[in-house]
Structures are given as structure tokens and as C-alpha cells.
Protein backbone atom coordinates (compact mmCIF):
# COMPACT_ATOMS: atom_id res chain seq x y z
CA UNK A 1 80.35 91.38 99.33
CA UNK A 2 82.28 91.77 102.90
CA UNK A 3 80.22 91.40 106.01
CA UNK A 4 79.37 94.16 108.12
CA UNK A 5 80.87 92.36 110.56
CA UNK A 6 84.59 91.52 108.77
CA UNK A 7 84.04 95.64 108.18
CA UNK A 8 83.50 96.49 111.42
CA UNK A 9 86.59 94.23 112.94
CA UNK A 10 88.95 95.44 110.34
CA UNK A 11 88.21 99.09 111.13
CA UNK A 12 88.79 97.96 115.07
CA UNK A 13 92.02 96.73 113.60
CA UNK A 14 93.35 99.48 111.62
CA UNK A 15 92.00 101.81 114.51
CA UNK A 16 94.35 99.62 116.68
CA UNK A 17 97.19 99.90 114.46
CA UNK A 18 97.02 103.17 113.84
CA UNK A 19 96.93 104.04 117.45
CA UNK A 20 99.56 102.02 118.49
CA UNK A 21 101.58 103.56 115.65
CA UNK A 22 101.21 106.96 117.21
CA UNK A 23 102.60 105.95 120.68
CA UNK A 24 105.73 103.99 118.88
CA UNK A 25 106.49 107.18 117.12
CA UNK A 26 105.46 109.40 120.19
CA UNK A 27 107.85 107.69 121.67
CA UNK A 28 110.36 107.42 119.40
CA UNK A 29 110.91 111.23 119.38
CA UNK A 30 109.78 114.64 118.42
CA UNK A 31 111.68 114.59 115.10
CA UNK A 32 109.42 115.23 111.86
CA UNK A 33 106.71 113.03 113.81
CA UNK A 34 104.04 113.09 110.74
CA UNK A 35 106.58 111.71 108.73
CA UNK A 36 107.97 108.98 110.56
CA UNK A 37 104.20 108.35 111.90
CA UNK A 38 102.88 107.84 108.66
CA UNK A 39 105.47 105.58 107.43
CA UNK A 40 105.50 103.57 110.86
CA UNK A 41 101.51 103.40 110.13
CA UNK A 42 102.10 102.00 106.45
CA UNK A 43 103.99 98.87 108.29
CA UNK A 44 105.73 96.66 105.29
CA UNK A 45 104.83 99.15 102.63
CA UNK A 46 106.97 101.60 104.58
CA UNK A 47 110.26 99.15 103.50
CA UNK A 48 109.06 99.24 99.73
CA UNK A 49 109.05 103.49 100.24
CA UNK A 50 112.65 103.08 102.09
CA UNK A 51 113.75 100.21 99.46
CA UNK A 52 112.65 102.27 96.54
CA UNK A 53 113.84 105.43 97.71
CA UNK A 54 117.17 104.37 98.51
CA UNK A 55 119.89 102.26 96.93
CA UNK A 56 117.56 99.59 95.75
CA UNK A 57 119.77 96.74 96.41
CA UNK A 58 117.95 93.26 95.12
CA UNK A 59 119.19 91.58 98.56
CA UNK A 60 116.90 93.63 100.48
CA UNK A 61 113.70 91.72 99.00
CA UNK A 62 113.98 88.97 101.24
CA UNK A 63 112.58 90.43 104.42
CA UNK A 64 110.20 93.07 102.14
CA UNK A 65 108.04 90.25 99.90
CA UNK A 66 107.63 87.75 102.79
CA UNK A 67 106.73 90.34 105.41
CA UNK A 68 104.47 91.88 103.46
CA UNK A 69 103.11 88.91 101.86
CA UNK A 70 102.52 87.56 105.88
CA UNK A 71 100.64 90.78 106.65
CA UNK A 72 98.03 90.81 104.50
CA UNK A 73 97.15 87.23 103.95
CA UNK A 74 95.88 87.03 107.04
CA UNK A 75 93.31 89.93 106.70
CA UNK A 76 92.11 88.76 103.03
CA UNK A 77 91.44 85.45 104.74
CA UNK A 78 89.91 86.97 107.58
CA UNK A 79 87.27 87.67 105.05
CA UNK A 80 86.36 84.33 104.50
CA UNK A 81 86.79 82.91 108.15
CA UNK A 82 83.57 80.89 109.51
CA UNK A 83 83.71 82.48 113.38
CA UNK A 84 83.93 85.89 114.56
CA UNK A 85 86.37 84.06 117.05
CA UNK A 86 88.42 83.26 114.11
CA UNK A 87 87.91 86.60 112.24
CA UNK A 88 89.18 88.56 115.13
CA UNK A 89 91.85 85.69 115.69
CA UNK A 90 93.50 86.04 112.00
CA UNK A 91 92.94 90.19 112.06
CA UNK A 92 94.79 90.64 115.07
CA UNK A 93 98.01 88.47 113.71
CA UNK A 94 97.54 90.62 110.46
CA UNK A 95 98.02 93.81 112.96
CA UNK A 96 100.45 92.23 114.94
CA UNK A 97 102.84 91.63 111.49
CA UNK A 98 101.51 94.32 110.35
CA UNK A 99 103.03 96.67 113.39
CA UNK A 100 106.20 94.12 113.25
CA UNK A 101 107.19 94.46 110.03
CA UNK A 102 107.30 98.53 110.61
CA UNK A 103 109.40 97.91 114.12
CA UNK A 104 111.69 96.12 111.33
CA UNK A 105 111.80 97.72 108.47
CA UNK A 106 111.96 101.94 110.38
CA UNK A 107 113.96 100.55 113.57
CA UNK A 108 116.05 97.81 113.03
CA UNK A 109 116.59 97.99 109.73
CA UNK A 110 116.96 101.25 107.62
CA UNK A 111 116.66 104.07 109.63
């Protein structure tokens, strides 16, 4: 059973997430904003959408498994972490890839 307390920092952390999703796509334009916001706010499972929707060329997996991979390891271990310190610690690097791997995949790399 999950703590109320791993509940109530991983809730911070999407909350984050999703907020800071909102300005990067505020930002990024007016263009079909619900769109581009909610694939900005599904971070590496936006690539998979873009990877599966699109050519589907077997080279693109090696930024797609590893990102995502590195963005939710650290919230299922989060789970188990000892500290709040550390909870918080490992939750915020899970939001950090998390917001990363979108900047990559929607930005930099398909779009």
C-alpha cells in the first residue's frame, strides 16, 4: 500500500508538471494548444504517440526506451525511499526527465 505521504508528493509532482507544461506550451504558441499541451504533459509517452503515429523507424527507439525508462524509475522508487528528503529528492528528478524528455521528443526532435 503507498503512503499518504508518497501520494501526496506525487500529486505535488504531477501538479508541478502539469503546470509547467501549460506555460511551455503557452509559450510555445496559440496553435491547437490542447493538443500540443496534452502531448507536452504526457512527456516520453508523447514520443511513443509521435513514433507510432509516424514512420515508425526502429532507429528512433534509442532516445524513446531509455528516456522513458529514466522517467519513471525514479517515481516507482520514490515509493520505497526511507526519507521524505529522499522521496521528494527522486520525484522531482522523475519530473525534471519527465518535462525533459517532452522538451525532446515535441521540440527538438519531431515536431
Amino acid at each position: 500500500m503507498l503512503s499518504t505521504e508518497y501520494r501526496r508528493d506525487l500529486a505535488i509532482t504531477v501538479g508541478i508538471v502539469l503546470l509547467f507544461s501549460g506555460v511551455m506550451v503557452i509559450i510555445s504558441g496559440p496553435s491547437k494548444i490542447s493538443l500540443a499541451y496534452a502531448l507536452f504533459a504526457a512527456g516520453p509517452f508523447a514520443g511513443w504517440i509521435l513514433w507510432a503515429s509516424g514512420d515508425a523507424n526502429i532507429a528512433d527507439l534509442w532516445g524513446l526506451i531509455p528516456l522513458t525508462f529514466f522517467s519513471i524509475w525514479p517515481a516507482v522508487r520514490a515509493a520505497k525511499a526511507s526519507t521524505s528528503a529522499s522521496r521528494r529528492v527522486r520525484l522531482a528528478l522523475s519530473g525534471s526527465i519527465w518535462l525533459f524528455s517532452s522538451t525532446f521528443y515535441l521540440v527538438l526532435m519531431w515536431i
